[in-house]
N, C-alpha and C. Protein backbone atom coordinates (compact mmCIF):
# COMPACT_ATOMS: atom_id res chain seq x y z
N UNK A 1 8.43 -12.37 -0.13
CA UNK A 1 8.70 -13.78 -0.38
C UNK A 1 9.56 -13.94 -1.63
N UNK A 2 9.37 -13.03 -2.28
CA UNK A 2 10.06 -13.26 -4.19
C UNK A 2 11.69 -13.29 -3.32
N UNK A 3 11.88 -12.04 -3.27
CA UNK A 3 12.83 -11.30 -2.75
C UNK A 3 13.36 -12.65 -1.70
N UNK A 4 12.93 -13.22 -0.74
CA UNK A 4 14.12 -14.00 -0.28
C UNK A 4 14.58 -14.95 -1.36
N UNK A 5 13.33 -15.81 -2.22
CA UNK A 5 13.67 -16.55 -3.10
C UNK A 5 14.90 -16.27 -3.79
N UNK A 6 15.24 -15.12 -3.82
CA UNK A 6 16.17 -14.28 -5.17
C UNK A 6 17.28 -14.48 -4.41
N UNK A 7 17.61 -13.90 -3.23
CA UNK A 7 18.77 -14.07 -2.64
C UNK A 7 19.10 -15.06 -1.96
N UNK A 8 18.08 -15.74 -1.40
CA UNK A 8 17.84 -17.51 -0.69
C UNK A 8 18.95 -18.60 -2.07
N UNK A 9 18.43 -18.37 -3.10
CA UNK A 9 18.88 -19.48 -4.02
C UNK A 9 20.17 -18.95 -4.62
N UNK A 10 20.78 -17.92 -4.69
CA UNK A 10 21.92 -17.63 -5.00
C UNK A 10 23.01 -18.01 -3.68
N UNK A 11 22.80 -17.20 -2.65
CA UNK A 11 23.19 -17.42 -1.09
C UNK A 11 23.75 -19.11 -1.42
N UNK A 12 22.45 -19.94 -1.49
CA UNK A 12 22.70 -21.56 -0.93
C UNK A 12 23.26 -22.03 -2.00
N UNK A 13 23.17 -21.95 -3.39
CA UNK A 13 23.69 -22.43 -4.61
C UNK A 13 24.29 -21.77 -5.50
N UNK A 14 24.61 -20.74 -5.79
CA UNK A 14 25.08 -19.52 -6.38
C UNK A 14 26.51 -19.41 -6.49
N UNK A 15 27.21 -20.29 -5.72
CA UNK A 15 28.73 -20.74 -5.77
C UNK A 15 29.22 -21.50 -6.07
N UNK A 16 29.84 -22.52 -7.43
CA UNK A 16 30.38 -23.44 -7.51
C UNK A 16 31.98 -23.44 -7.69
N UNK A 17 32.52 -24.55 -7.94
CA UNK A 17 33.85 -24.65 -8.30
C UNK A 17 34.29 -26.09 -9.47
N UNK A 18 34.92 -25.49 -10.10
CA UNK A 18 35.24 -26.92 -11.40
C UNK A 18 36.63 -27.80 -10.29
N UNK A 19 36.23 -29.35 -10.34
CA UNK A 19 36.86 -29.74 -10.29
C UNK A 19 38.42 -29.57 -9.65
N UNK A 20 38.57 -29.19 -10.81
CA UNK A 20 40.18 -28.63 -10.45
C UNK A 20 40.69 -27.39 -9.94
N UNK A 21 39.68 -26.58 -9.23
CA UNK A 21 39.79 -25.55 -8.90
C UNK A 21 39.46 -25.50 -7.41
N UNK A 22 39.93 -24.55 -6.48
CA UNK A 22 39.60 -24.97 -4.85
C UNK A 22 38.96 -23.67 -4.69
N UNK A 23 38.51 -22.35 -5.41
CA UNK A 23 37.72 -21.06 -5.28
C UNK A 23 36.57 -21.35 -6.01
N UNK A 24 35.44 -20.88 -5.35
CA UNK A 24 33.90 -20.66 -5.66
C UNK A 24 34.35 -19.78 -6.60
N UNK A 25 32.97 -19.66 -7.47
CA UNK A 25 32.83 -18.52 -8.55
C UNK A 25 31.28 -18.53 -8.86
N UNK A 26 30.94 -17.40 -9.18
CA UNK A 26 29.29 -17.25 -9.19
C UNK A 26 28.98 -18.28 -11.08
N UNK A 27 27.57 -18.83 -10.27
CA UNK A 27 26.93 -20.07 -11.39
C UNK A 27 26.52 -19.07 -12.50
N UNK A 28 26.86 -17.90 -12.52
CA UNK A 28 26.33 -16.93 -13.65
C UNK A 28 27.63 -16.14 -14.00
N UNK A 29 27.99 -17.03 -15.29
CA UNK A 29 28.60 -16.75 -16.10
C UNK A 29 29.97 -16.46 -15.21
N UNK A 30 30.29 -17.07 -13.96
CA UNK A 30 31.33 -16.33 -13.26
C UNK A 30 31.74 -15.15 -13.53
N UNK A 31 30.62 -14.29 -12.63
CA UNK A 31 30.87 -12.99 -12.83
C UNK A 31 29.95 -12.66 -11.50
N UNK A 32 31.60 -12.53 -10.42
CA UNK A 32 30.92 -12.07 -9.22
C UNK A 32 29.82 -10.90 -9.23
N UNK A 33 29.74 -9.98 -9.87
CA UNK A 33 29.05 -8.81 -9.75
C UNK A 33 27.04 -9.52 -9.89
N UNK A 34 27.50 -10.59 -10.77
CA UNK A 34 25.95 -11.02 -11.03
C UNK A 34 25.36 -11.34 -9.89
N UNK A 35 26.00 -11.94 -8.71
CA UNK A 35 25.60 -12.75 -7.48
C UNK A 35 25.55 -11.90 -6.62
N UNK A 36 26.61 -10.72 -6.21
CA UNK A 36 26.39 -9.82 -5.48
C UNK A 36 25.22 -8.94 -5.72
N UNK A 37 24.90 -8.83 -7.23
CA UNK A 37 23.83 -7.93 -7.78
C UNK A 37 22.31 -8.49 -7.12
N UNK A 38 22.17 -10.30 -7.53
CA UNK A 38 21.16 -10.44 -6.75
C UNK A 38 20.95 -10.65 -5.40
N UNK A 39 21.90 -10.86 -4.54
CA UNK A 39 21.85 -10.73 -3.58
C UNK A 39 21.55 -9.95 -2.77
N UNK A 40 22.52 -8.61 -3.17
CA UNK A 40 22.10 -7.02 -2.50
C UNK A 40 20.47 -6.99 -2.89
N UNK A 41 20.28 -6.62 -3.30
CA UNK A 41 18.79 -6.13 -4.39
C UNK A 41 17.74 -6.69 -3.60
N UNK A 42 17.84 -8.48 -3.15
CA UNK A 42 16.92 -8.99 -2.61
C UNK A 42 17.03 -8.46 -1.32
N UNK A 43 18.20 -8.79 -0.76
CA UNK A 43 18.26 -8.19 0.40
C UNK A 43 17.30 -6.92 1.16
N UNK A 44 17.52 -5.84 -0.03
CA UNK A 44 17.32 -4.42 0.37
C UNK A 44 16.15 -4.68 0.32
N UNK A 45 15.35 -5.59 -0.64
CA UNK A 45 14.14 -5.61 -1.17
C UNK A 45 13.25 -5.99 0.04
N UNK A 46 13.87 -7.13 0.45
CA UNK A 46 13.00 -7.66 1.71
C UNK A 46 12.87 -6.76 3.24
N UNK A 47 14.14 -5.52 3.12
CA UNK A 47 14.06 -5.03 4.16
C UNK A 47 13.47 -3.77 4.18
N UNK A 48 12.99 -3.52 2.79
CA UNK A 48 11.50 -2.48 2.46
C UNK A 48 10.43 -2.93 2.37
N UNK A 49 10.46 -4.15 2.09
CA UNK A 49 8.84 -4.91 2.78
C UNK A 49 8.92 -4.61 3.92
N UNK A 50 9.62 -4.92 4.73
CA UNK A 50 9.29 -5.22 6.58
C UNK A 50 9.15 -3.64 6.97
N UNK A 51 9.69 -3.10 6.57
CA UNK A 51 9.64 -1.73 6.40
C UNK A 51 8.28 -0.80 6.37
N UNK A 52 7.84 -1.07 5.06
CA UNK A 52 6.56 -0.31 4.76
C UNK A 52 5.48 -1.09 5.28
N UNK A 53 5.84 -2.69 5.95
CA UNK A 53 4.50 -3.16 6.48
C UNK A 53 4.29 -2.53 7.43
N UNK A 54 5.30 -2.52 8.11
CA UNK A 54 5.39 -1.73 9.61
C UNK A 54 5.02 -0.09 9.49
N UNK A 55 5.44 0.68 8.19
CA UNK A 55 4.58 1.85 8.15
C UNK A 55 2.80 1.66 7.70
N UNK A 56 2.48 0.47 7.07
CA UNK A 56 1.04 0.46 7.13
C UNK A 56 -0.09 0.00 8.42
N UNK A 57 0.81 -0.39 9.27
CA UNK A 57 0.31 -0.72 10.73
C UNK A 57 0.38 0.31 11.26
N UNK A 58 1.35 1.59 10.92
CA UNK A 58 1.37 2.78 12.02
C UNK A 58 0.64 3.58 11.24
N UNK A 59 0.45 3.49 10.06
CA UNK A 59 -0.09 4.94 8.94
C UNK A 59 -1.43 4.97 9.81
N UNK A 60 -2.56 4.26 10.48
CA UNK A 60 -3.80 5.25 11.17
C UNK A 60 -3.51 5.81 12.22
N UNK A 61 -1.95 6.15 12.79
CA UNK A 61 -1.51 6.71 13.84
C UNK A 61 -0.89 7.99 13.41
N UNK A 62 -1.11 8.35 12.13
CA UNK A 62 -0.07 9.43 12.07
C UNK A 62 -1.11 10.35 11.96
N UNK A 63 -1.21 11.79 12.71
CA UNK A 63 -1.92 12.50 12.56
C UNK A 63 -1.56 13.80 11.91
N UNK A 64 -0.52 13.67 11.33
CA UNK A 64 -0.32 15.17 10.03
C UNK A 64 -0.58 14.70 8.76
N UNK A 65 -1.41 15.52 8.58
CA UNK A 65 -1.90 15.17 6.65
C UNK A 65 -0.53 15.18 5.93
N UNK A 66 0.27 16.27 6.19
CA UNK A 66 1.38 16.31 5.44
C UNK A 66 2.05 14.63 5.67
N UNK A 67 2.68 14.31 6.63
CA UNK A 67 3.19 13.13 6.97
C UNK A 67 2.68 12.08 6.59
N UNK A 68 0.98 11.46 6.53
CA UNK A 68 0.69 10.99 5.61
C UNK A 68 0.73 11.11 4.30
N UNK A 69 0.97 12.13 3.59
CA UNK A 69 0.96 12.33 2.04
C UNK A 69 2.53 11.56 1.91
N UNK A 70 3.44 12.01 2.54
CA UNK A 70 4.76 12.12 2.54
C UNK A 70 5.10 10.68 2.63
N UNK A 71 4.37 9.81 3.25
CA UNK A 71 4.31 8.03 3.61
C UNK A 71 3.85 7.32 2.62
N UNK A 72 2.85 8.37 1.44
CA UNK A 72 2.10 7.55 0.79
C UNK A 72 3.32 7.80 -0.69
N UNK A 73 3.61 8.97 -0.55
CA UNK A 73 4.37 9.27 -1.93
C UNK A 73 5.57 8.41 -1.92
N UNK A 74 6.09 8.38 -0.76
CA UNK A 74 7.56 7.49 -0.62
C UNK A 74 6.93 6.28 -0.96
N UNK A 75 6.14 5.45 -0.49
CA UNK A 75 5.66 3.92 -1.20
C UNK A 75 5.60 3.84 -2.53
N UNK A 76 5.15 4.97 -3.23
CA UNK A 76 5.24 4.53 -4.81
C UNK A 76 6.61 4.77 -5.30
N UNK A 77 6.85 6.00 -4.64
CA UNK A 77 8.79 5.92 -5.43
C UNK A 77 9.34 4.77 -4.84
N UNK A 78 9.50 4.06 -4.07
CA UNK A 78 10.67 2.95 -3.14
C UNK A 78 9.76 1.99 -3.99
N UNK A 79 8.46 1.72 -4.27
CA UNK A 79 8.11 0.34 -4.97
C UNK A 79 8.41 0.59 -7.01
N UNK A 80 8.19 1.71 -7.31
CA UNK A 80 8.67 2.02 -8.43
C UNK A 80 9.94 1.90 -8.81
N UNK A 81 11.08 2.02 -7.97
CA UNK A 81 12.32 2.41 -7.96
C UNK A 81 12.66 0.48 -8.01
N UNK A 82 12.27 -0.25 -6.98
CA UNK A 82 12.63 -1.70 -6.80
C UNK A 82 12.17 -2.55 -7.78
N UNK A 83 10.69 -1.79 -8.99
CA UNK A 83 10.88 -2.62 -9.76
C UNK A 83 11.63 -2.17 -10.69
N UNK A 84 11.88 -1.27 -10.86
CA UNK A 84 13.04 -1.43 -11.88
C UNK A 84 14.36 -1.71 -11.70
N UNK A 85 14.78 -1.65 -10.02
CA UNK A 85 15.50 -2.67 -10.47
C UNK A 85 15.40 -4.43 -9.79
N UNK A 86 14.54 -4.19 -10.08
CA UNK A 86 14.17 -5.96 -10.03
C UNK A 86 14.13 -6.01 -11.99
N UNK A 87 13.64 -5.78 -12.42
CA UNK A 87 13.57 -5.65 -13.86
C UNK A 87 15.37 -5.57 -14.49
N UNK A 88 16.16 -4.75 -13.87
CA UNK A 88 17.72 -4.73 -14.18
C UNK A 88 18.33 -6.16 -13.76
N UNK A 89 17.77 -6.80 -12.87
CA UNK A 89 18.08 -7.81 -12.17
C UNK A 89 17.91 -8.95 -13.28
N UNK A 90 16.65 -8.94 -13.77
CA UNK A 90 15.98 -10.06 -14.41
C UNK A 90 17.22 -10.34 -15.65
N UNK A 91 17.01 -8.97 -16.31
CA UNK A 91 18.02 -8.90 -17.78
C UNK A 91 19.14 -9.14 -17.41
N UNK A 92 20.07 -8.80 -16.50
CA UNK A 92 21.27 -9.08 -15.98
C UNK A 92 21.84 -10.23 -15.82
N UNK A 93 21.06 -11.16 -14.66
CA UNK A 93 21.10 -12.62 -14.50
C UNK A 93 20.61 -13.35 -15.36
N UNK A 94 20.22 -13.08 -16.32
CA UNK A 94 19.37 -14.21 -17.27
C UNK A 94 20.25 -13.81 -18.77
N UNK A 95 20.98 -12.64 -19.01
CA UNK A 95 22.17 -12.36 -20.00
C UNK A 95 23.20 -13.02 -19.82
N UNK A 96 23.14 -13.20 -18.22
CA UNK A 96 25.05 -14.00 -17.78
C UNK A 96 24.39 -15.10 -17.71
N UNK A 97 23.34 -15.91 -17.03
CA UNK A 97 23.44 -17.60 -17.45
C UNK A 97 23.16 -17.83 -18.48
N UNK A 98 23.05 -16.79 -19.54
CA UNK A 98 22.76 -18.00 -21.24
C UNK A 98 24.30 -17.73 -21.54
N UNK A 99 25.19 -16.79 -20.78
CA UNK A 99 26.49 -16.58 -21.41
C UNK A 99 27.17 -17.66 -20.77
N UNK A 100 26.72 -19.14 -19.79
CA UNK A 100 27.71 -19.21 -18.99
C UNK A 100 27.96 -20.53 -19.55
N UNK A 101 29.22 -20.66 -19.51
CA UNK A 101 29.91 -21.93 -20.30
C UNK A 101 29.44 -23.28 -19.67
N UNK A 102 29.63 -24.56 -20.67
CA UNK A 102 28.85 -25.55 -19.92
C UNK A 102 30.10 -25.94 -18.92
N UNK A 103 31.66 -25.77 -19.36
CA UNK A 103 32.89 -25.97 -18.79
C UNK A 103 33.23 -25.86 -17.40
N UNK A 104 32.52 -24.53 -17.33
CA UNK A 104 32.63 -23.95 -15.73
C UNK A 104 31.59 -24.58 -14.81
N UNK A 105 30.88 -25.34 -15.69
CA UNK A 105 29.63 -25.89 -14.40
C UNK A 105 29.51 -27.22 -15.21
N UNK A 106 30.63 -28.29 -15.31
CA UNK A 106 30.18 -29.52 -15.97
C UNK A 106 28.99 -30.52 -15.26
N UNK A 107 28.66 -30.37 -13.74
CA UNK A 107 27.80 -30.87 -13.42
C UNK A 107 26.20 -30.10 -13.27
N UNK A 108 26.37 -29.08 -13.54
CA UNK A 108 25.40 -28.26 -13.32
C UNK A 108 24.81 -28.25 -12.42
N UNK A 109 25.75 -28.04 -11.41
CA UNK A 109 25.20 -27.42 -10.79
C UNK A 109 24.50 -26.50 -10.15
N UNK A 110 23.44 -26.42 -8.99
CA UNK A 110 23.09 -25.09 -8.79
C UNK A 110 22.01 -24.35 -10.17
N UNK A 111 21.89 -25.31 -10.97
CA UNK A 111 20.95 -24.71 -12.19
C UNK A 111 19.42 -24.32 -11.78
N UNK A 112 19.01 -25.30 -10.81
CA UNK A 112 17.54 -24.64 -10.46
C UNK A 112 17.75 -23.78 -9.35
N UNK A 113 18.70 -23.64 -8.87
CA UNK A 113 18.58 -22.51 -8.03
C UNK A 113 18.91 -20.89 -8.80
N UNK A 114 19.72 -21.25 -10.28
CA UNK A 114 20.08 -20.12 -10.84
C UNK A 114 18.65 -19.78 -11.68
N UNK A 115 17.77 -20.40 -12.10
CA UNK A 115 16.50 -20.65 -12.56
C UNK A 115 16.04 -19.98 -11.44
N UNK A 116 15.14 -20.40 -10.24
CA UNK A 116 14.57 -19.73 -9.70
C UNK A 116 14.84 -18.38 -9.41
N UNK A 117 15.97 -18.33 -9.09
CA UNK A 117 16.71 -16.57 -9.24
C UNK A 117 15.78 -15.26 -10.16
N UNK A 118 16.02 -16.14 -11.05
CA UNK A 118 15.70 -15.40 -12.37
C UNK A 118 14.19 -15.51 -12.73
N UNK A 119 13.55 -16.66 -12.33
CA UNK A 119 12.24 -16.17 -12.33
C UNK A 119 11.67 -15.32 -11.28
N UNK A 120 11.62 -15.67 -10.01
CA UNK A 120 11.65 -14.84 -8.87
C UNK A 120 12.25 -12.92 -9.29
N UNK A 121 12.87 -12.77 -9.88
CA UNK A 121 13.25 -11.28 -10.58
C UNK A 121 12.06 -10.89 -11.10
N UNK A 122 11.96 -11.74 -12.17
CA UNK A 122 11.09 -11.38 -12.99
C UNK A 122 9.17 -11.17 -12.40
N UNK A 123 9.06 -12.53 -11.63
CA UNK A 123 7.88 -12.25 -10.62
C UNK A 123 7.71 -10.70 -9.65
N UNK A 124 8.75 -10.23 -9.15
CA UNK A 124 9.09 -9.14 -8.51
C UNK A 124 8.82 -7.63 -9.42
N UNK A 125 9.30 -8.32 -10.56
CA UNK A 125 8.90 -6.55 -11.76
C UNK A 125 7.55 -6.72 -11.21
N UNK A 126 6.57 -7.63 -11.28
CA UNK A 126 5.15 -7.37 -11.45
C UNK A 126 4.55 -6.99 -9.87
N UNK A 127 5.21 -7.38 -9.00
CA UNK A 127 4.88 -7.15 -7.87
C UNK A 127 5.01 -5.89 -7.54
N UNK A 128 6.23 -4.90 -7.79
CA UNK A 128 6.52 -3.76 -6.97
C UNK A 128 5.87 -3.16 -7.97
N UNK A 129 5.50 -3.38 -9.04
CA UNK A 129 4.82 -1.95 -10.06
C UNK A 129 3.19 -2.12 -9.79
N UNK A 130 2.95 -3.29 -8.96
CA UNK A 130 1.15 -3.10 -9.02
C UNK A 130 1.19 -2.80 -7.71
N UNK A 131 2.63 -2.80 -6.43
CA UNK A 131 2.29 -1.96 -5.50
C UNK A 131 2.63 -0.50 -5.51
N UNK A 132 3.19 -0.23 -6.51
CA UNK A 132 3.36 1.07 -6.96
C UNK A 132 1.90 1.70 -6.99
N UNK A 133 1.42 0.99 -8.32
CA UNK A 133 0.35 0.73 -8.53
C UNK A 133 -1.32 1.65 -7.82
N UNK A 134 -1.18 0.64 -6.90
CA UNK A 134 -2.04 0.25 -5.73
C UNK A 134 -1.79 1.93 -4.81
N UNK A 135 -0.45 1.94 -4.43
CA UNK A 135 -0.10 3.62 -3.46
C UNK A 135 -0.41 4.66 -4.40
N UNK A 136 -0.43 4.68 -5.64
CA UNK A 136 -0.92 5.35 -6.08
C UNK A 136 -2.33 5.93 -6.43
N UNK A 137 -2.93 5.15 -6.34
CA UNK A 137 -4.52 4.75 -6.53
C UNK A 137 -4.95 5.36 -5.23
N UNK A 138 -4.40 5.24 -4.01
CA UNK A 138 -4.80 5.56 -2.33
C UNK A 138 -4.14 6.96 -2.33
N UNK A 139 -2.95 6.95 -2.86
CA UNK A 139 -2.93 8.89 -3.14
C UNK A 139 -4.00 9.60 -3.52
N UNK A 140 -4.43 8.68 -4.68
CA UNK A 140 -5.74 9.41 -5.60
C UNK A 140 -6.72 9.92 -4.87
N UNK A 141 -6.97 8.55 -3.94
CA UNK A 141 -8.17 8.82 -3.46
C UNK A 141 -8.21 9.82 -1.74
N UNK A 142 -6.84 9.69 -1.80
CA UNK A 142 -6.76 10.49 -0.45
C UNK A 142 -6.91 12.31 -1.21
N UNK A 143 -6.10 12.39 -2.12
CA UNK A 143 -5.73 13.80 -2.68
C UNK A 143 -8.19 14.10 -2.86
N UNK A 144 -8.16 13.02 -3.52
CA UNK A 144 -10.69 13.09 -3.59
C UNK A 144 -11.09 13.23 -2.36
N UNK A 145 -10.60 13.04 -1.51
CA UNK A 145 -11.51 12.74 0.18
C UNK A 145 -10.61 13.12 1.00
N UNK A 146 -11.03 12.80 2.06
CA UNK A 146 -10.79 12.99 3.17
C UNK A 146 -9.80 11.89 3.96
N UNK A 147 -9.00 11.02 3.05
CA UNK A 147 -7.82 10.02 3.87
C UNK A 147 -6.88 10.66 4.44
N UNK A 148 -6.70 11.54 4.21
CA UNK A 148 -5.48 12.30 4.97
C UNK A 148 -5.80 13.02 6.31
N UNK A 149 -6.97 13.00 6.51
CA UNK A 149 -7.42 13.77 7.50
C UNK A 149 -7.71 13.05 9.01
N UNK A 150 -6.98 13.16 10.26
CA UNK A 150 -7.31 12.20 11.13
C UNK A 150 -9.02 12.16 11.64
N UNK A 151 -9.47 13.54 11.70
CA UNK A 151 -10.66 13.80 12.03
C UNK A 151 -12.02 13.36 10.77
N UNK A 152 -11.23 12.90 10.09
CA UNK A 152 -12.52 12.35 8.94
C UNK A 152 -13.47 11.07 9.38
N UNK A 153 -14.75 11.13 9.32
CA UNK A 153 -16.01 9.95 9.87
C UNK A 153 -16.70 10.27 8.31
N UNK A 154 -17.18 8.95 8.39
CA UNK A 154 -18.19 8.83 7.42
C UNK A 154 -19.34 9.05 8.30
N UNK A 155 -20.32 9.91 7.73
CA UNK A 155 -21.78 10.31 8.81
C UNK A 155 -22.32 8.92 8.41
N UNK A 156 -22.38 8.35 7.22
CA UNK A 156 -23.34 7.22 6.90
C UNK A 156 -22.87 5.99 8.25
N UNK A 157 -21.55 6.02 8.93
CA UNK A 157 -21.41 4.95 9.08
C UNK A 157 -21.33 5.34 11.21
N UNK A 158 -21.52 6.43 11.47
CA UNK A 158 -21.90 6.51 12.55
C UNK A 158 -23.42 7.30 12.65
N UNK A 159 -23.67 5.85 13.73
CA UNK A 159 -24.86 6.17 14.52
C UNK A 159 -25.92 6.83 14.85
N UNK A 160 -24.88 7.94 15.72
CA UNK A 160 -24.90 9.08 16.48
C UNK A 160 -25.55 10.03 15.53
N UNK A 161 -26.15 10.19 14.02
CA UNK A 161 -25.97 11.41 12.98
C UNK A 161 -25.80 12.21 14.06
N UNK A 162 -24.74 12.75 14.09
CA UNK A 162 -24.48 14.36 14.45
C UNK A 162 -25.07 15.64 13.25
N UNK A 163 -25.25 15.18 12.27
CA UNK A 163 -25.97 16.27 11.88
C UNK A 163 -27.80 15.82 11.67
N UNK A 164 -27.83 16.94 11.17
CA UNK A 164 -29.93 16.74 10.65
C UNK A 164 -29.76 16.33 9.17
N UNK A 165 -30.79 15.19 9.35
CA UNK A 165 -30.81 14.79 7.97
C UNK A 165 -31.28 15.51 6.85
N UNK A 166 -31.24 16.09 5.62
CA UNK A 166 -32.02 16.75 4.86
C UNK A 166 -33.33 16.55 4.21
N UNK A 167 -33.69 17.98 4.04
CA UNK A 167 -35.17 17.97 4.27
C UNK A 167 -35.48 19.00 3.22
N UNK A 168 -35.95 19.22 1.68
CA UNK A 168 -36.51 19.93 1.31
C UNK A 168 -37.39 20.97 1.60
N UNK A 169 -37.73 22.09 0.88
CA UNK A 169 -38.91 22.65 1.80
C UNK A 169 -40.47 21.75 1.49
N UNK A 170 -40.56 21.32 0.19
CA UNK A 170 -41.95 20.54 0.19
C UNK A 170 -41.86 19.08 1.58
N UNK A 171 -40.55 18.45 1.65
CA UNK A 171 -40.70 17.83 2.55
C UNK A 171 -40.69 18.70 4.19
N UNK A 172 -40.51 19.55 4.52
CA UNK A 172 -40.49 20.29 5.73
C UNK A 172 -42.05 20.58 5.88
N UNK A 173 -42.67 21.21 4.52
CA UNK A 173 -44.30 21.54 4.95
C UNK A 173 -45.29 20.15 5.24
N UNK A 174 -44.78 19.47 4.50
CA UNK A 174 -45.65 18.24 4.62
C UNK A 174 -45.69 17.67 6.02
N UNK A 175 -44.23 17.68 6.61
CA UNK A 175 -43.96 16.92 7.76
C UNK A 175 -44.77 17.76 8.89
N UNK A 176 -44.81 19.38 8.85
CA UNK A 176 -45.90 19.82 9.41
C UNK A 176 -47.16 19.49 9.57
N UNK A 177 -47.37 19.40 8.22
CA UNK A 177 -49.10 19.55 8.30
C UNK A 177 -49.18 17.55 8.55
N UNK A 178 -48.84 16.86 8.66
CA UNK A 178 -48.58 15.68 8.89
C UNK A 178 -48.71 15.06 10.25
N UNK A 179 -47.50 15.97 10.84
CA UNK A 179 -47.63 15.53 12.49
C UNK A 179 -47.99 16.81 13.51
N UNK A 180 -47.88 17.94 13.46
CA UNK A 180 -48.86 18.85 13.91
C UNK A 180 -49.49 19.67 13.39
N UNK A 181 -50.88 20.21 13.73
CA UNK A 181 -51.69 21.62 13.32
C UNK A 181 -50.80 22.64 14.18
N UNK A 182 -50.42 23.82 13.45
CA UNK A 182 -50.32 24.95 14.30
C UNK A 182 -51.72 25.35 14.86
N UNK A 183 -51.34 26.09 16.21
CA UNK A 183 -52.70 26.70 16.86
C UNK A 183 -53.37 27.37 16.41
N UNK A 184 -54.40 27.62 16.50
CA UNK A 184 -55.15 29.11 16.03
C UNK A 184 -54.24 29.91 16.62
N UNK A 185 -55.08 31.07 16.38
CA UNK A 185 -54.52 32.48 16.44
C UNK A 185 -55.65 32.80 17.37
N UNK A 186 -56.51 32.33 17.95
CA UNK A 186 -56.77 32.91 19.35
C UNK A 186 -56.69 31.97 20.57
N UNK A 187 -56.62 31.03 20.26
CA UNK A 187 -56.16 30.33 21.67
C UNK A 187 -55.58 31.09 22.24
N UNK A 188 -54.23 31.60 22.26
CA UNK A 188 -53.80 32.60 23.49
C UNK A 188 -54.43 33.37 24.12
N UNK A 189 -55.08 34.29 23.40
CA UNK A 189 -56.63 35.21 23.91
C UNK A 189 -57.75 34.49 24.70
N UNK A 190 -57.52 33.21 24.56
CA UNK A 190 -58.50 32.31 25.32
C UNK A 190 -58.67 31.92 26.79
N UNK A 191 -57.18 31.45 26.53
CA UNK A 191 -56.19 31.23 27.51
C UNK A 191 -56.08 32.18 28.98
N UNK A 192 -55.90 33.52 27.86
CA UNK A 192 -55.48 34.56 28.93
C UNK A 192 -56.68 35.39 29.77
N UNK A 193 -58.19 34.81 28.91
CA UNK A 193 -59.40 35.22 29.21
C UNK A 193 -59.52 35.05 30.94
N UNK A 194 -59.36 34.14 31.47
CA UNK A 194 -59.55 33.56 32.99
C UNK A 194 -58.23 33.77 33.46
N UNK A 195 -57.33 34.68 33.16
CA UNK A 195 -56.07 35.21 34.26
C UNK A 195 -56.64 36.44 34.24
N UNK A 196 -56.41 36.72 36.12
CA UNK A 196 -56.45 38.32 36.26
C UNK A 196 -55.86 38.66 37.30
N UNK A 197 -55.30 39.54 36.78
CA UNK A 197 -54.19 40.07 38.60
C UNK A 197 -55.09 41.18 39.04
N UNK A 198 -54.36 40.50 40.09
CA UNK A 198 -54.62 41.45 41.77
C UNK A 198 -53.77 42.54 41.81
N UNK A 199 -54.13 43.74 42.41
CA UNK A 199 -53.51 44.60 43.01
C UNK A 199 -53.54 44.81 44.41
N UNK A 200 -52.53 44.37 45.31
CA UNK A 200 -52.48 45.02 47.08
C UNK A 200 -51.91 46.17 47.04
């Protein structure tokens, strides 16, 4: 959302012309590079959101640990990398409109759209470094556990325990003498007292 803001308000207002002049020129400091700068930037920006959302909808489909590591490491470099330069962005556009003459824009135009620009930059440093942030933190915890692994279950959270729960040995004797007596030791002899074979 920052990210269209950034290029949304330059795009629609980001071009004026004095009077006497019949060519646009960027509302920052006329200096095309400033407008192309935010423009590209947002651009790219918004098309690595759509991007990595769409890899976080597929990431429980990927079944190589490697390939997940490799999905998780690229999110912090591509969100690390965008805030800084969303951060180049901020200083850039906000150096050229305090430079920009009142001459070239006697109506001032386009000022809250060159305003939002520049806050929207600046909103964006904080965004891509706490999703930096954030992929990093899920590295962490993938590199501690078992996230990387397609075959990973929490036993607590299925049913089924496939395994045996643990059992000390003081709890193993108790549970004996608790819910059964072993037999004597002659019952079998007892047993076998009244069998007798035949010979034909």
């Amino acid at each position: 959302i920052f990210s269209i803001v950034v290029f949304g308000s330059i795009v629609n207002e980001g071009y004026v012309n004095r009077p006497d002049e019949s060519e646009e020129h960027c509302i920052f400091n006329r200096n095309r590079n400033a407008c192309n700068y935010g423009i590209t930037v947002g651009v790219l920006a918004f098309l690595s959101c759509l991007l990595y959302l769409a890899l976080d909808a597929y990431f429980p489909q990927i079944s190589s640990v490697k390939d997940r590591k490799k999905a998780v490491l690229s999110d912090i470099g591509v969100s690390a990398f965008w805030a800084f330069l969303s951060f180049v962005g901020f200083c850039f556009l906000t150096n050229q409109w305090q430079a920009s003459k009142e001459e070239d824009n006697p109506m001032n135009e386009g000022a809250d759209a060159a305003r939002a620009a520049i806050t929207f930059s600046f909103f964006s440093i904080f965004t891509w470094a706490g999703q930096a942030f954030l992929a990093y933190q899920r590295f962490r915890l993938g590199a501690d556990s078992a996230l990387f692994s397609q075959d990973y279950m929490d036993p607590s959270q299925d049913s089924g325990m496939p395994y045996a729960p643990y059992t000390n040995e003081e709890d193993a004797t108790d549970a004996v003498g608790t819910y059964q007596q072993p037999p004597p030791a002659d019952a079998y002899d007892t047993e076998t007292q009244g069998y007798q074979t035949q010979n034909y």
